[in-house]
N, C-alpha and C. Protein backbone atom coordinates (compact mmCIF):
# COMPACT_ATOMS: atom_id res chain seq x y z
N UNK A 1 0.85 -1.17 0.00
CA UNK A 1 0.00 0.00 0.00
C UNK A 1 0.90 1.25 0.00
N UNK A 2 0.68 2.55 -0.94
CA UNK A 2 1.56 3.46 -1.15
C UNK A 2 1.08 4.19 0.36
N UNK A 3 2.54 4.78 0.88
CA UNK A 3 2.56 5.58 2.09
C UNK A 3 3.70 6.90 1.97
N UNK A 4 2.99 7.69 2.44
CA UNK A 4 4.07 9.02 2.40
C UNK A 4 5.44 8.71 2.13
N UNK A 5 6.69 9.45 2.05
CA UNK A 5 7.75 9.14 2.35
C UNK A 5 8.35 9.89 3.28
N UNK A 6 9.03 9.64 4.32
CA UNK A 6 9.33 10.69 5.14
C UNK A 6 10.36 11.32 5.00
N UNK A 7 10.86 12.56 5.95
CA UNK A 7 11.59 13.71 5.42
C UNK A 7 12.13 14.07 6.68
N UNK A 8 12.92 15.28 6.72
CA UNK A 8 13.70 15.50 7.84
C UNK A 8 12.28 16.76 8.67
N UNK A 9 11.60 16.99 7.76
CA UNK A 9 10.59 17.88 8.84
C UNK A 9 9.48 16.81 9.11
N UNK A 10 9.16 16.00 9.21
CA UNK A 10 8.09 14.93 9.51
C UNK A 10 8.25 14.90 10.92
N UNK A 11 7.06 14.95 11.81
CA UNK A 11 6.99 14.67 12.73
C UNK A 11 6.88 13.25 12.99
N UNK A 12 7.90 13.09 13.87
CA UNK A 12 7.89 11.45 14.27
C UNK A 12 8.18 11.25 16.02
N UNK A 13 7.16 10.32 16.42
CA UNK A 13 7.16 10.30 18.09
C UNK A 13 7.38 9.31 18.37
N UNK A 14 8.00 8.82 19.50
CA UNK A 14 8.20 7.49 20.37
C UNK A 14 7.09 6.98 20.86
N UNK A 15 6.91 5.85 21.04
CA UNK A 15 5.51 5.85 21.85
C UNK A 15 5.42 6.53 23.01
N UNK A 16 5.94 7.41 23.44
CA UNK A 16 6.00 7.81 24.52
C UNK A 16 6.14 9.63 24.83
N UNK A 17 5.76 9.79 23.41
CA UNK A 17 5.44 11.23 23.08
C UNK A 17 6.95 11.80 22.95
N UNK A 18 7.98 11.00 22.72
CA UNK A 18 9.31 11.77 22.80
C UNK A 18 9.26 12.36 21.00
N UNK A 19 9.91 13.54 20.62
CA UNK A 19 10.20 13.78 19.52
C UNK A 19 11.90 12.98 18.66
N UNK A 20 11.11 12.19 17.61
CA UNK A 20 12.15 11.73 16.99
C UNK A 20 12.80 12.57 15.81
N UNK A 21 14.32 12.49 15.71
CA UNK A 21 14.65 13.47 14.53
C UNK A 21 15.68 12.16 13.76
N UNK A 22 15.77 12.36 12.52
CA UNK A 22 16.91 11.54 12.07
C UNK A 22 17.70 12.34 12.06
N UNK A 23 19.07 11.64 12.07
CA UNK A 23 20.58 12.13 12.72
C UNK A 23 21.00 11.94 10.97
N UNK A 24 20.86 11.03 10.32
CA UNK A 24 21.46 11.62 8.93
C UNK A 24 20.84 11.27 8.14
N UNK A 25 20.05 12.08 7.25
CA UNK A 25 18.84 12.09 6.55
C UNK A 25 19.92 12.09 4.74
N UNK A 26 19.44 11.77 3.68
CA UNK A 26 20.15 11.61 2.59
C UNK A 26 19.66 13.14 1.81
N UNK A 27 20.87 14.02 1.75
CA UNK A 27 20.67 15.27 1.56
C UNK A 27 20.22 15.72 0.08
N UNK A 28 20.66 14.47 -0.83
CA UNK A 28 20.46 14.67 -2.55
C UNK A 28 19.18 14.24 -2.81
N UNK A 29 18.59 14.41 -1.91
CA UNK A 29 17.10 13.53 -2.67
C UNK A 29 15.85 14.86 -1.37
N UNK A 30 15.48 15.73 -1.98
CA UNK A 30 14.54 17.09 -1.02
C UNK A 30 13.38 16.42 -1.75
N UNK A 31 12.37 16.85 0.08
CA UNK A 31 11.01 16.53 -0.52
C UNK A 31 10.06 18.06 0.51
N UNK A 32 9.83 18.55 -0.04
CA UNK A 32 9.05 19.84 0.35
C UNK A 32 10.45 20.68 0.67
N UNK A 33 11.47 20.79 -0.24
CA UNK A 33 12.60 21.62 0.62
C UNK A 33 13.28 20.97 1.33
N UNK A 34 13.28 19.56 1.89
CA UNK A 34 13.89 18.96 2.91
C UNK A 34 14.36 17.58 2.58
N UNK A 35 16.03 17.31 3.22
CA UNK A 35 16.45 16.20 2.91
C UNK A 35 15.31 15.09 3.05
N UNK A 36 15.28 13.66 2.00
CA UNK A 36 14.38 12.54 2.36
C UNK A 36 14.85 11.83 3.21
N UNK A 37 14.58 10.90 3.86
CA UNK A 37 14.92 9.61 5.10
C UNK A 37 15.41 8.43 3.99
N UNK A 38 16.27 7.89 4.39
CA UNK A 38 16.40 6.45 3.70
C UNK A 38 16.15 5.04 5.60
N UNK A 39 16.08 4.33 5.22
CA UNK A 39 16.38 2.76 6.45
C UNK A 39 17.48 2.77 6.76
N UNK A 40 18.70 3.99 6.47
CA UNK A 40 19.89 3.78 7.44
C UNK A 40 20.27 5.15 7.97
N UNK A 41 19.15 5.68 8.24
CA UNK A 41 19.39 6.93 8.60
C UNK A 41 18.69 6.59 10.81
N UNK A 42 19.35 6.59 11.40
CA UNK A 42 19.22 6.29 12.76
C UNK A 42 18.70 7.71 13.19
N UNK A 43 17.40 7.53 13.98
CA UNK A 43 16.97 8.52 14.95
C UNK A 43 17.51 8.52 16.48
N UNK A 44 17.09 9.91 16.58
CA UNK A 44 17.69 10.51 18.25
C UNK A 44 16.38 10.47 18.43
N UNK A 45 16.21 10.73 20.26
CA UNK A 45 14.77 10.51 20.41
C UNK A 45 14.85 12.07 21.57
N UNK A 46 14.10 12.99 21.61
CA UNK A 46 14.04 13.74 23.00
C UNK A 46 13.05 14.05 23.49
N UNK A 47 13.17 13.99 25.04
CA UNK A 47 12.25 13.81 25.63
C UNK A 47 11.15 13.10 25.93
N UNK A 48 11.64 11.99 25.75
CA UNK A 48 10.74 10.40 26.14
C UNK A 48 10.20 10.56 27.10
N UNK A 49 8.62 10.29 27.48
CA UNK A 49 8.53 10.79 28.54
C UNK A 49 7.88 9.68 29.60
N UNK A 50 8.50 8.28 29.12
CA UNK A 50 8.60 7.08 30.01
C UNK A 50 9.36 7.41 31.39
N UNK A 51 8.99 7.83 32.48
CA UNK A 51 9.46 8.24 33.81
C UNK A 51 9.10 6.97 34.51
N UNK A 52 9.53 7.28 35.69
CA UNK A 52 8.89 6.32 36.69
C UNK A 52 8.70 4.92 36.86
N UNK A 53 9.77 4.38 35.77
CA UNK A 53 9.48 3.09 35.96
C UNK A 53 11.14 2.28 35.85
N UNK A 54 10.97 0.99 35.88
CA UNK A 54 12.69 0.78 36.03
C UNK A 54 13.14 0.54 34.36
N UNK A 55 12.49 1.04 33.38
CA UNK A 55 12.98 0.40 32.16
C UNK A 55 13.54 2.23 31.47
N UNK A 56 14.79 2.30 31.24
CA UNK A 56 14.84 3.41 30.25
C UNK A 56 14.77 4.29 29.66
N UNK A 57 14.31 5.46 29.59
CA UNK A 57 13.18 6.04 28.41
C UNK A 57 14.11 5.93 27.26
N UNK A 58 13.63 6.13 25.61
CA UNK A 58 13.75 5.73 24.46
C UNK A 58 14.74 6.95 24.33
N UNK A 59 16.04 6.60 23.60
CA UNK A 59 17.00 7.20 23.38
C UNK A 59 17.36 7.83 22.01
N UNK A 60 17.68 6.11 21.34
CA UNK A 60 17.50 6.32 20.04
C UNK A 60 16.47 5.43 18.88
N UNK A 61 16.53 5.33 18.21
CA UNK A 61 15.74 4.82 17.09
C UNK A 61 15.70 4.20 15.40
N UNK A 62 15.42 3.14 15.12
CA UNK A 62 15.74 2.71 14.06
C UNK A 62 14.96 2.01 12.79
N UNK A 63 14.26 2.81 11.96
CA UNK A 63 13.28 1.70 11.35
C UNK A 63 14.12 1.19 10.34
N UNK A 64 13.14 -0.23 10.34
CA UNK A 64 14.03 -1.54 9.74
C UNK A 64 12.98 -1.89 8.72
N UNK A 65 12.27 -1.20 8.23
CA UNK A 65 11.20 -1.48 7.25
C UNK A 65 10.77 -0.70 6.14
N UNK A 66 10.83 -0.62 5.15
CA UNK A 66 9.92 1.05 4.48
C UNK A 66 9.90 0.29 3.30
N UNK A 67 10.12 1.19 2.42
CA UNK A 67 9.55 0.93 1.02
C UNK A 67 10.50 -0.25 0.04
N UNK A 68 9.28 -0.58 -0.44
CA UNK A 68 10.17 -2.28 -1.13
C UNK A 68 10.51 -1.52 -2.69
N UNK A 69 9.95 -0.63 -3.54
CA UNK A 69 10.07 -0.60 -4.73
C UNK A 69 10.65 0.88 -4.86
N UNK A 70 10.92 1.24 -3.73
CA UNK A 70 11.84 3.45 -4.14
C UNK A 70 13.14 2.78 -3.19
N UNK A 71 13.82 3.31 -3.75
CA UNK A 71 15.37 3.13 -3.01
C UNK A 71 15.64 4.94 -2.69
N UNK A 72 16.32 5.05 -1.60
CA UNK A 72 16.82 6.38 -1.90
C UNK A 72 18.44 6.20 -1.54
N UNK A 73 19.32 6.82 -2.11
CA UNK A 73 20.81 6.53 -2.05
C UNK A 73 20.85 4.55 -1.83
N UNK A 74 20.28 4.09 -2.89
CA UNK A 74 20.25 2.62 -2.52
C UNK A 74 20.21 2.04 -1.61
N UNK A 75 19.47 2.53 -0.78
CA UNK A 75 18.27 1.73 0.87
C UNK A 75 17.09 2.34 0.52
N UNK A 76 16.42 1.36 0.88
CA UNK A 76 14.99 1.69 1.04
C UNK A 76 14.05 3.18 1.92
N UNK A 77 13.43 3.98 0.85
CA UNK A 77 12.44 4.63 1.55
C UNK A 77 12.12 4.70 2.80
N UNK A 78 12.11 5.49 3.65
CA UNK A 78 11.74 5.39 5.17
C UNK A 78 10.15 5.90 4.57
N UNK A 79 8.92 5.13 4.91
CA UNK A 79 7.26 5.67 4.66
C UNK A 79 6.86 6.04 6.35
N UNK A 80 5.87 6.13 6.24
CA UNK A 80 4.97 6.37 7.28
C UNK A 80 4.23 4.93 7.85
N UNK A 81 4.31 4.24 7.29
CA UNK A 81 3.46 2.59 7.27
C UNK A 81 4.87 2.02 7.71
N UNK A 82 6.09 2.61 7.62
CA UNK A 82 7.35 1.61 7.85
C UNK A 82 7.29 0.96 9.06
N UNK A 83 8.09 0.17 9.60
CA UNK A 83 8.15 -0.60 11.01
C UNK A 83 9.55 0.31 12.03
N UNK A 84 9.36 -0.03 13.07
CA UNK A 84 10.59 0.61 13.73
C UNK A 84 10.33 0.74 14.62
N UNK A 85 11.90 0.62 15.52
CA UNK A 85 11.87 -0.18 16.75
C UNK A 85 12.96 0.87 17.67
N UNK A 86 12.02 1.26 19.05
CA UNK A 86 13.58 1.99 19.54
C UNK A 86 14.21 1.49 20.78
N UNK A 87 15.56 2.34 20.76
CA UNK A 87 16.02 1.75 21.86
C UNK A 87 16.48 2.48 22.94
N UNK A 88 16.41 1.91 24.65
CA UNK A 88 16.15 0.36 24.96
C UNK A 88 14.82 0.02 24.93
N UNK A 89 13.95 0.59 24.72
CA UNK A 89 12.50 -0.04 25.14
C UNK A 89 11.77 -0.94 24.30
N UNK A 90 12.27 -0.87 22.88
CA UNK A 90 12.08 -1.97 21.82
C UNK A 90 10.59 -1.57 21.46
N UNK A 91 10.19 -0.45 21.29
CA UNK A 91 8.86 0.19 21.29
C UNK A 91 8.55 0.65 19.75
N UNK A 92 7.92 1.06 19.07
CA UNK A 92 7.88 1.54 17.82
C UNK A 92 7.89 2.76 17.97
N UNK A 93 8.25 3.57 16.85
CA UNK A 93 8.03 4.72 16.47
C UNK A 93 6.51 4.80 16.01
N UNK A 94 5.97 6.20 15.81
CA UNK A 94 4.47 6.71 15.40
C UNK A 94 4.78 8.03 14.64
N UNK A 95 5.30 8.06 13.36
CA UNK A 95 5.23 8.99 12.10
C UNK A 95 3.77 9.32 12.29
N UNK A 96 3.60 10.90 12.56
CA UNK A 96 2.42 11.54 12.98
C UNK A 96 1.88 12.50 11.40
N UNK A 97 3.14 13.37 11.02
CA UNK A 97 2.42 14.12 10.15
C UNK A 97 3.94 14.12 9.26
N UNK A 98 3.63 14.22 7.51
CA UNK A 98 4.45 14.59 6.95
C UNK A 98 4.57 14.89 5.98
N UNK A 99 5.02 15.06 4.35
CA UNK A 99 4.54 15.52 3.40
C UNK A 99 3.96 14.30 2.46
N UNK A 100 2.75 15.03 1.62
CA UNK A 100 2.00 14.24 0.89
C UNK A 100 2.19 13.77 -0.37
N UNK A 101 3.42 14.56 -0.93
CA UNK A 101 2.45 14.95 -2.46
C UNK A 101 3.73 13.14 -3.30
N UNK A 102 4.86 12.87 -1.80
CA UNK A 102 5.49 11.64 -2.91
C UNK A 102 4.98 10.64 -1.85
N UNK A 103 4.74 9.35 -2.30
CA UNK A 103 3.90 8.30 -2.02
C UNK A 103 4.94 7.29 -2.63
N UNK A 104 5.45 6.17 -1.70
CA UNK A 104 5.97 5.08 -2.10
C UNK A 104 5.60 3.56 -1.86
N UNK A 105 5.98 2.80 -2.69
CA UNK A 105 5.41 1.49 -1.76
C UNK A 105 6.43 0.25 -1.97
């Protein structure tokens, strides 16, 4: 199923309401003005706001899933439908809002 592709302004959250940013987004490929995401671009996470308990809050972040048929710098598309997992809490990410107009699948 075609899903956004994400970008370095896309809002992306931890489950835990922390704001995710990717740390190196692939700069030759802009989508609204802004570098695109590829699957080896690793997120920072801030302000996780898992308190109070003995596990962690979410640091960093990594999706391991996105688009099977767009490559960007030859890895796969980071979408909005992608999978991803952070760490330590092994929790997913939640791509909230981002641009529309390229669609990959």
């Amino acid at each position: 199923m075609p899903a956004p592709v994400l970008h370095l302004g896309a809002t992306v959250l931890c489950s835990h309401a922390g704001q995710a940013t990717p740390v190196a987004p692939f700069p030759r490929v802009m989508l609204s003005g802004q570098p695109a995401v590829n699957l080896t671009s690793p997120y920072a996470i801030a302000a996780c706001a898992l308190t109070g308990t003995p596990t962690p809050p979410c640091v960093t972040a990594q999706m391991v899933m996105g688009a099977v048929r767009v490559m960007i710098g030859g890895a796969p598309a980071a979408t909005m439908m992608g999978q991803s997992v952070c760490t330590p809490t092994g929790t997913p990410m939640l791509p909230v809002v981002a641009q529309t107009r390229v669609l990959a699948t």
